[in-house]
Structure formats: structure tokens, C-alpha cells
C-alpha atoms as a PDB file:
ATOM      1  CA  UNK A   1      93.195  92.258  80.322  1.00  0.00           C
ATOM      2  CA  UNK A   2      94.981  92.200  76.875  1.00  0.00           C
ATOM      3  CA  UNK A   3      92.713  94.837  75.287  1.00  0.00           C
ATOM      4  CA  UNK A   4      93.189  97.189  78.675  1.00  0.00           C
ATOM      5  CA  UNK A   5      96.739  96.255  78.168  1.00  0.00           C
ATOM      6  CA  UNK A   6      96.970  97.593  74.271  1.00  0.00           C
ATOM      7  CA  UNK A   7      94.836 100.570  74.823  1.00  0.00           C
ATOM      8  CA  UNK A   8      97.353 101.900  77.197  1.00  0.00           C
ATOM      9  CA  UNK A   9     100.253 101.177  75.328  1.00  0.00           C
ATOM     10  CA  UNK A  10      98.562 102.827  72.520  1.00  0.00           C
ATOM     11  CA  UNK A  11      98.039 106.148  75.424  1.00  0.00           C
ATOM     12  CA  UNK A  12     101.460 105.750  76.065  1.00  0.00           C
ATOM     13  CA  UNK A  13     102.950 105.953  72.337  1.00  0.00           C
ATOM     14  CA  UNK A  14     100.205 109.105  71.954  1.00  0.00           C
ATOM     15  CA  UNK A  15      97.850 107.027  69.518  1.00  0.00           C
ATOM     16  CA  UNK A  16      94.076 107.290  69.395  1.00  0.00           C
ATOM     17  CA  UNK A  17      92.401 104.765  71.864  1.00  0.00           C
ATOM     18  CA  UNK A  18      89.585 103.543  68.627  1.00  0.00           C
ATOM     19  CA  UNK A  19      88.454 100.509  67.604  1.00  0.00           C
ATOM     20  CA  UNK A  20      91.019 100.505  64.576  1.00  0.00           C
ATOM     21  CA  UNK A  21      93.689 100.998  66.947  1.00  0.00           C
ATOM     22  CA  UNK A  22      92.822  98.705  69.547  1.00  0.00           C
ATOM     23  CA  UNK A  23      92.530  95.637  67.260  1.00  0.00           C
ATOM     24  CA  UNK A  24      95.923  96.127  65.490  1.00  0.00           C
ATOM     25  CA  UNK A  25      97.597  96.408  68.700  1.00  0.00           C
ATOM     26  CA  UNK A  26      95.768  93.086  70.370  1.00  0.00           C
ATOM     27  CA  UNK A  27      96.031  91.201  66.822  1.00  0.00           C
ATOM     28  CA  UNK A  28      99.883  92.476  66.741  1.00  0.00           C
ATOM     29  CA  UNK A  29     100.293  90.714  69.757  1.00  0.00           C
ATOM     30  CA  UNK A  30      99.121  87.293  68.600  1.00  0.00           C
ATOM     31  CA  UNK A  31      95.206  87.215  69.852  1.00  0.00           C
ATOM     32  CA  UNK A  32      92.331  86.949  68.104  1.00  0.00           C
ATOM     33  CA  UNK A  33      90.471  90.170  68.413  1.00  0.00           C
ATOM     34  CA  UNK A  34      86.868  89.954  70.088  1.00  0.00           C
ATOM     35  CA  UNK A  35      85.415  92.604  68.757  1.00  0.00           C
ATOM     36  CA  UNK A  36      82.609  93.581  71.649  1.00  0.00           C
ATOM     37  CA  UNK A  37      85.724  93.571  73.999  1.00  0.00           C
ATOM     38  CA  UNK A  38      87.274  96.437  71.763  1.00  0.00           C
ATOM     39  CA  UNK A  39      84.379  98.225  71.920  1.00  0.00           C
ATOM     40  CA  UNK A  40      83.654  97.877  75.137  1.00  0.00           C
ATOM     41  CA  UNK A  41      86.975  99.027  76.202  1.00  0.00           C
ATOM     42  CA  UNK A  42      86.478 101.947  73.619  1.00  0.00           C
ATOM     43  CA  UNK A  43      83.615 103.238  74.895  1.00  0.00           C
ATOM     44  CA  UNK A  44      84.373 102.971  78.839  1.00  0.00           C
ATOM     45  CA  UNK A  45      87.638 105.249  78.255  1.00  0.00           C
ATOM     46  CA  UNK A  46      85.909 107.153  75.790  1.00  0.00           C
ATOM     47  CA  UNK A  47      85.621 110.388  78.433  1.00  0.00           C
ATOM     48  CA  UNK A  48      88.374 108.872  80.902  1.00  0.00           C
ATOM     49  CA  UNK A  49      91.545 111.212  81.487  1.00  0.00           C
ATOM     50  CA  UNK A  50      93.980 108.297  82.167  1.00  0.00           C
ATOM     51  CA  UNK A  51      96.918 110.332  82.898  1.00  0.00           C
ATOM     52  CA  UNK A  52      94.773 111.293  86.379  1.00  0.00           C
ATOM     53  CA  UNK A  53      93.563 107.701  87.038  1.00  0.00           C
ATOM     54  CA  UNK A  54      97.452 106.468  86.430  1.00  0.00           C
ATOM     55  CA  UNK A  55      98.125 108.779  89.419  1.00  0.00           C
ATOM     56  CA  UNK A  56      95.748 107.761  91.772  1.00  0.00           C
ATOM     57  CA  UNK A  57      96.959 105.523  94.623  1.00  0.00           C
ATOM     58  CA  UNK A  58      95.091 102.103  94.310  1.00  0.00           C
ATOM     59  CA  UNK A  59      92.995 100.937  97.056  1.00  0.00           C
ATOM     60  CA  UNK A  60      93.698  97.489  98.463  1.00  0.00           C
ATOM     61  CA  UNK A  61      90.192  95.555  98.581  1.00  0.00           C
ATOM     62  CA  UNK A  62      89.221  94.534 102.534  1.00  0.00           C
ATOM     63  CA  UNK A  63      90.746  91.314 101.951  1.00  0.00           C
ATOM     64  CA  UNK A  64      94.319  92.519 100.534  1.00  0.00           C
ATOM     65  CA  UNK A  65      93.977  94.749 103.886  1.00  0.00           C
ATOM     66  CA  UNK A  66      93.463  91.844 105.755  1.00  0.00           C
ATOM     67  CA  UNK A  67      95.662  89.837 104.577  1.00  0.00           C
ATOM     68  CA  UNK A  68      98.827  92.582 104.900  1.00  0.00           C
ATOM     69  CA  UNK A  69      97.518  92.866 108.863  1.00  0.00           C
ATOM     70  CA  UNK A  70      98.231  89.236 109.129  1.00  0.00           C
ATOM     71  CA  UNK A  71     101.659  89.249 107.544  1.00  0.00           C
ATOM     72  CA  UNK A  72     102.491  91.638 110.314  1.00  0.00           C
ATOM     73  CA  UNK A  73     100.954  89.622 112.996  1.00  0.00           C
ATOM     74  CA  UNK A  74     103.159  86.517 112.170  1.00  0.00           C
ATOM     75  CA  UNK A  75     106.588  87.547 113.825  1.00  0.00           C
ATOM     76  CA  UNK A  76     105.261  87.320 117.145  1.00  0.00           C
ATOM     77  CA  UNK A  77     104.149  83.885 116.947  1.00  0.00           C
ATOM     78  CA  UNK A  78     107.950  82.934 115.959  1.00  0.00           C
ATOM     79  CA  UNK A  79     109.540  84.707 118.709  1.00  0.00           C
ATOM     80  CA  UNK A  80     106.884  83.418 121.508  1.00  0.00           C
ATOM     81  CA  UNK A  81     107.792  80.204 119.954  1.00  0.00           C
ATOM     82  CA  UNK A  82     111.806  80.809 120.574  1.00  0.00           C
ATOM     83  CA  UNK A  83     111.042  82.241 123.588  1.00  0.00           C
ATOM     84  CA  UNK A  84     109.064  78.800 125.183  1.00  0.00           C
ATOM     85  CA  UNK A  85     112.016  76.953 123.722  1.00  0.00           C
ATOM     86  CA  UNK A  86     114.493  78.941 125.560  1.00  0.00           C
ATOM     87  CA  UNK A  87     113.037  78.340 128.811  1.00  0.00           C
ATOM     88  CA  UNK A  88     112.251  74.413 127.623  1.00  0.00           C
ATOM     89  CA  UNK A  89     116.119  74.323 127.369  1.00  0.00           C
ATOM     90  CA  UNK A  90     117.043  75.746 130.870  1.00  0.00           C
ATOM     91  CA  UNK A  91     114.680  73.557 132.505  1.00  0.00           C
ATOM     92  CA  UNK A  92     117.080  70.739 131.194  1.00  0.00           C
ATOM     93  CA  UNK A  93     120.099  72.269 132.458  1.00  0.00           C
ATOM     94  CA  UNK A  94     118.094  73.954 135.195  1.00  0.00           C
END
């Protein structure tokens, strides 16, 4: 994540995303450079407008989807639960 992490700091200040580049930025930062990660990373944004990808809306993954659809489903539980404790009470007093 580091090395995705320097090359767009280095798009950002209006560097050259290169090897040279990449490994002063990640060895700035502390790491010790792996140097088939920088290339790797060079050569998958080699033809890669990132401007355009920055502005594309990310997609959630099925189970990020799934898991917001269940965050909304949880109120109801609590109220039904309120509810039935309601009614538990005027039984009492009834």
C-alpha cells in the first residue's frame, strides 16, 4: 500500500511516477524499498490517467453492500423490542 501511497503523492506534487522516484519517496518515509514492488507499481500506472480513476465513484464489493443493508435493518429490531416491553409493562398495571 506504501508504494501506491508514494506514487500518488508523487502525482499529486506533479513528479514523474519512475522507479527513481518511487524509491526515494518510500525510502523517505522510513521503508526499505522492494524493488519488484516499485516496478510493479511503475509499470501498472505506466498508461493509467489517474486524475480520471481519482474521480470515479468506488464500488462497494457484495459484502460491503450487504453489510450497509443490515445496518439499516437493525432499528426495527430495537423498536419491536420497546414496543413488546411497552405492552409487558401495561399488563402489570393492566
Amino acid at each position: 500500500m506504501e508504494y501506491i501511497y508514494a506514487a500518488l503523492l508523487l502525482h499529486k506534487s506533479g513528479k514523474e511516477i519512475n522507479e527513481e522516484n518511487l524509491k526515494n519517496v518510500v525510502s523517505a518515509a522510513g521503508i526499505n524499498v522492494d524493488e519488484s514492488k516499485v516496478k510493479a507499481v511503475v509499470a501498472s500506472l505506466k498508461n493509467v490517467d489517474i486524475d480520471k480513476e481519482l474521480e470515479k465513484p468506488i464500488a462497494l464489493s457484495s459484502s460491503q453492500e450487504q453489510t450497509k443493508e443490515e445496518k439499516k435493518e437493525e432499528p426495527k429490531p430495537k423498536e419491536e423490542k420497546k414496543e413488546a416491553a411497552a405492552e409487558g409493562l401495561a399488563a402489570l398495571f393492566g
